[in-house]
C-alpha atoms as a PDB file:
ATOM      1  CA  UNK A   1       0.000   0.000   0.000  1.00  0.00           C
ATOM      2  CA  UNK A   2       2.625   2.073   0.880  1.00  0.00           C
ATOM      3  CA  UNK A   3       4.630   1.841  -2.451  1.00  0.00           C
ATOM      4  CA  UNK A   4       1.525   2.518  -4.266  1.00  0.00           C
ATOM      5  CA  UNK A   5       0.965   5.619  -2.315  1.00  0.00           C
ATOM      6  CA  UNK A   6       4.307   6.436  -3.558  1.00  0.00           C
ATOM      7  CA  UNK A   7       3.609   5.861  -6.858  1.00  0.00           C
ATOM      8  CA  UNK A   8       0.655   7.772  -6.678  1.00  0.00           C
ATOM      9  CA  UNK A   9       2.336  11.243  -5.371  1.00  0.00           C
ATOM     10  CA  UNK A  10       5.253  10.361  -8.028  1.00  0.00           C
ATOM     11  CA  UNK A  11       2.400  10.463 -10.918  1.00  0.00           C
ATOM     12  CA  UNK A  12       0.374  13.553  -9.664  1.00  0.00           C
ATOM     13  CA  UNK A  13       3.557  15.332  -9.049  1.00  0.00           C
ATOM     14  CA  UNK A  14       4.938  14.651 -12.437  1.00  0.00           C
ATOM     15  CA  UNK A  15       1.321  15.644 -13.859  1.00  0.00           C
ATOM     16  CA  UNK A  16       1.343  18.826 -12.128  1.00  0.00           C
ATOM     17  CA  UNK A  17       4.570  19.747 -14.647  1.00  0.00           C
ATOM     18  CA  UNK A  18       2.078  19.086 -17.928  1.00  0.00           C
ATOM     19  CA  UNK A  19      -1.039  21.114 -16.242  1.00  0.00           C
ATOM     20  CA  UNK A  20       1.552  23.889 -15.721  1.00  0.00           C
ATOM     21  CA  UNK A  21       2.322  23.992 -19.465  1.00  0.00           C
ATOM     22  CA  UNK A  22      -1.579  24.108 -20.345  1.00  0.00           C
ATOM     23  CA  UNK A  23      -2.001  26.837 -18.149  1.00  0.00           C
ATOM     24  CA  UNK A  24       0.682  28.786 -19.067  1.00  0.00           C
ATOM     25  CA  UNK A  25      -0.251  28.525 -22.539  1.00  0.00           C
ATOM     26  CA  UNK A  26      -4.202  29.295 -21.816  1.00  0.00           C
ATOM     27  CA  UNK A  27      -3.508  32.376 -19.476  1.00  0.00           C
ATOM     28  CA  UNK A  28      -0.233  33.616 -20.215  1.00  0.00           C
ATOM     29  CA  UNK A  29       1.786  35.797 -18.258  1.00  0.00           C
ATOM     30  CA  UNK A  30      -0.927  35.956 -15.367  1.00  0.00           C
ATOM     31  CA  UNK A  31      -0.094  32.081 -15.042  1.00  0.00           C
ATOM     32  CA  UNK A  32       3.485  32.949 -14.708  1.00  0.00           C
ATOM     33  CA  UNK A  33       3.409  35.536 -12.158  1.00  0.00           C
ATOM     34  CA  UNK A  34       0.985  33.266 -10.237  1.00  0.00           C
ATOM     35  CA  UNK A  35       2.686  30.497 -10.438  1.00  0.00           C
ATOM     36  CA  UNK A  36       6.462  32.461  -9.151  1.00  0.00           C
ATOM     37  CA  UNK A  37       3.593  33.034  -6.104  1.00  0.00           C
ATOM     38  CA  UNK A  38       3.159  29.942  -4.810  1.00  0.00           C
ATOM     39  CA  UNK A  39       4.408  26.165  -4.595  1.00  0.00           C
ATOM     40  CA  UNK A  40       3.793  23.857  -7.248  1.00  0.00           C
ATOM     41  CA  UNK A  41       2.948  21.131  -4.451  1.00  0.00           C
ATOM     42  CA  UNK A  42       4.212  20.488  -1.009  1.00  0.00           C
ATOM     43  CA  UNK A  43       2.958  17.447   0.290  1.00  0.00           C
ATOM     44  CA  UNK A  44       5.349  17.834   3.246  1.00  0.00           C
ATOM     45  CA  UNK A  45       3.273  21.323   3.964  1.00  0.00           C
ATOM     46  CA  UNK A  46       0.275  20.040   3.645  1.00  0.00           C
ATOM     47  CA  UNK A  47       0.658  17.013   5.963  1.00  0.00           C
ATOM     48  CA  UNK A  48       2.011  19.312   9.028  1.00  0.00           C
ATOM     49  CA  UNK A  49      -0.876  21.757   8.560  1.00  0.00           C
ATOM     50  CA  UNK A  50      -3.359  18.814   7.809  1.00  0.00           C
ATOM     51  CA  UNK A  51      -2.692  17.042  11.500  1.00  0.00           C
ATOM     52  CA  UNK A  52      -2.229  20.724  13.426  1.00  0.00           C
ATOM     53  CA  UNK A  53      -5.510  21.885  12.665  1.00  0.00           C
ATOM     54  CA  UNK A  54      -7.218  18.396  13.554  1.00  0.00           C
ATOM     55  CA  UNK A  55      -5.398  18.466  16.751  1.00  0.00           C
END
């Protein structure tokens, strides 16, 4: 289960790289500037501020 899990984040990560393209193509500079804004995906992140706030 565990591996699979990995697999799974490996996949959606790597998809994130080919949704970035679409967008960036579809909006343009806005995309861009956005996208310098935030992180692409931090699962780390989101697990720490996933079990604070249900603690």
């Amino acid at each position: 289960m565990i591996l699979l899990g990995g697999i799974a984040c490996l996949l959606i990560y790597v998809e994130t790289f080919h949704l970035d393209t679409n967008l960036i193509k579809k909006f343009g500079e806005d995309y861009r500037k956005y996208k310098n804004k935030v992180p692409r995906l931090n699962l780390l992140y989101g697990f720490i501020k996933y079990f604070v706030r249900n603690i």
